[in-house]
Protein backbone atom coordinates (compact mmCIF):
# COMPACT_ATOMS: atom_id res chain seq x y z
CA UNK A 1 28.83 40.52 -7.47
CA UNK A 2 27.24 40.78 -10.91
CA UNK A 3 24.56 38.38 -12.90
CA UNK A 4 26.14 35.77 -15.20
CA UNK A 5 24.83 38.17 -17.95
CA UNK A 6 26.51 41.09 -16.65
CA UNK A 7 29.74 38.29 -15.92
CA UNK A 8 29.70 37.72 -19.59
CA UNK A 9 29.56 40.97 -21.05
CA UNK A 10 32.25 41.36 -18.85
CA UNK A 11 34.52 38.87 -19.74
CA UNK A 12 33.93 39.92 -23.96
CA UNK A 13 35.00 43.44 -22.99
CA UNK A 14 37.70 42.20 -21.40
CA UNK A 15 38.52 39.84 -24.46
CA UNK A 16 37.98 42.76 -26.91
CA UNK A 17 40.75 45.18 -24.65
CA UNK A 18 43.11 42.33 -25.25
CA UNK A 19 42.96 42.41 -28.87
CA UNK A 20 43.70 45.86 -28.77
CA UNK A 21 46.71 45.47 -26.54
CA UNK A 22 49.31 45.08 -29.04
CA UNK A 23 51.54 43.00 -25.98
CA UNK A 24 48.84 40.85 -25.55
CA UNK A 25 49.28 37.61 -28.13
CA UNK A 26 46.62 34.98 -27.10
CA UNK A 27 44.01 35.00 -24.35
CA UNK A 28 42.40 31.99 -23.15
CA UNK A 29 38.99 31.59 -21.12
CA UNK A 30 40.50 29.05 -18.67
CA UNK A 31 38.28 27.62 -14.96
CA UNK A 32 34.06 26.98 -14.66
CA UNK A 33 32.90 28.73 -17.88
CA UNK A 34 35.11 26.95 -20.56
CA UNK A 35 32.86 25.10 -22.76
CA UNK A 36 29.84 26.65 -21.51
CA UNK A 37 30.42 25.96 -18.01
CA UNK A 38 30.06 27.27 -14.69
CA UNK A 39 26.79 28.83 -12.80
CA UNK A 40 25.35 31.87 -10.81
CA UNK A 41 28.32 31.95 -8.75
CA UNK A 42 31.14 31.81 -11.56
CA UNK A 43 33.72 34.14 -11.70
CA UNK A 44 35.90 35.45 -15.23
CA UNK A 45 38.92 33.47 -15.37
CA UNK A 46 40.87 34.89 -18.33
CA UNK A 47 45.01 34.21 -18.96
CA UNK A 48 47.08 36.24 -21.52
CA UNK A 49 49.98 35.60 -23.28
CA UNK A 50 52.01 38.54 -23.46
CA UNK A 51 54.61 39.80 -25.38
CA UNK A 52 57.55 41.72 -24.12
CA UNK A 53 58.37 42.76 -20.58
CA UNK A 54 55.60 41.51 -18.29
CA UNK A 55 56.11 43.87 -15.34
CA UNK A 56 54.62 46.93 -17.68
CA UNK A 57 51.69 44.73 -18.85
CA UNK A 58 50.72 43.73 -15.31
CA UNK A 59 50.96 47.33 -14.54
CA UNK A 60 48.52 48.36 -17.60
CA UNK A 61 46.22 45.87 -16.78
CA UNK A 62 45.64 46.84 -12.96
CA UNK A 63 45.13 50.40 -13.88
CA UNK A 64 42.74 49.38 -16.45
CA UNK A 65 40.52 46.72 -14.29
CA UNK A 66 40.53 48.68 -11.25
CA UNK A 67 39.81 51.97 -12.88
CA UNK A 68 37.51 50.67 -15.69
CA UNK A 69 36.20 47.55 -14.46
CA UNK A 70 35.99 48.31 -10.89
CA UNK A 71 38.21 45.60 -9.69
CA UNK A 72 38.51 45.30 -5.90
CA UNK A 73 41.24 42.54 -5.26
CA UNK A 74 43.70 41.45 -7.22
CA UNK A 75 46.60 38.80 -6.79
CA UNK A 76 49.36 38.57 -9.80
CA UNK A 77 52.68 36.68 -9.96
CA UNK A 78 55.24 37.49 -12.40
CA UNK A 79 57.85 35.08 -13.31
């Protein structure tokens, strides 16, 4: 559980690893916060689009949130 402050730094270091991901073509703040939304209790709802084979991305993107962000569930489905 973090503060919505700490949610939101969050969320902009996640945006700014995504521009550095060259697979990564668009990102999108998607559920409670768009627009300014969502409260105490919000969580970081974030999609990418991604370029190339998805099973790699996936698989650079769990390493990086559970070993920099500290990520402690995770549920992904490729298609």
């Amino acid at each position: 559980m973090f503060t919505p402050e700490e949610r939101d730094r969050t969320r902009e270091r996640l945006l700014e690893r995504a521009g550095l991901d060259s697979s990564v073509t668009a990102a999108a703040i998607t559920g409670s916060c768009v627009a300014g939304g969502g409260d105490e209790w919000s969580d970081i709802d974030l999609a990418f689009a991604i370029d190339g084979d998805l099973p790699p991305a996936l698989a650079r993107w769990t390493e990086l949130l559970y070993g920099d962000f500290g990520a402690l569930h995770h549920c992904t489905e490729a298609r």
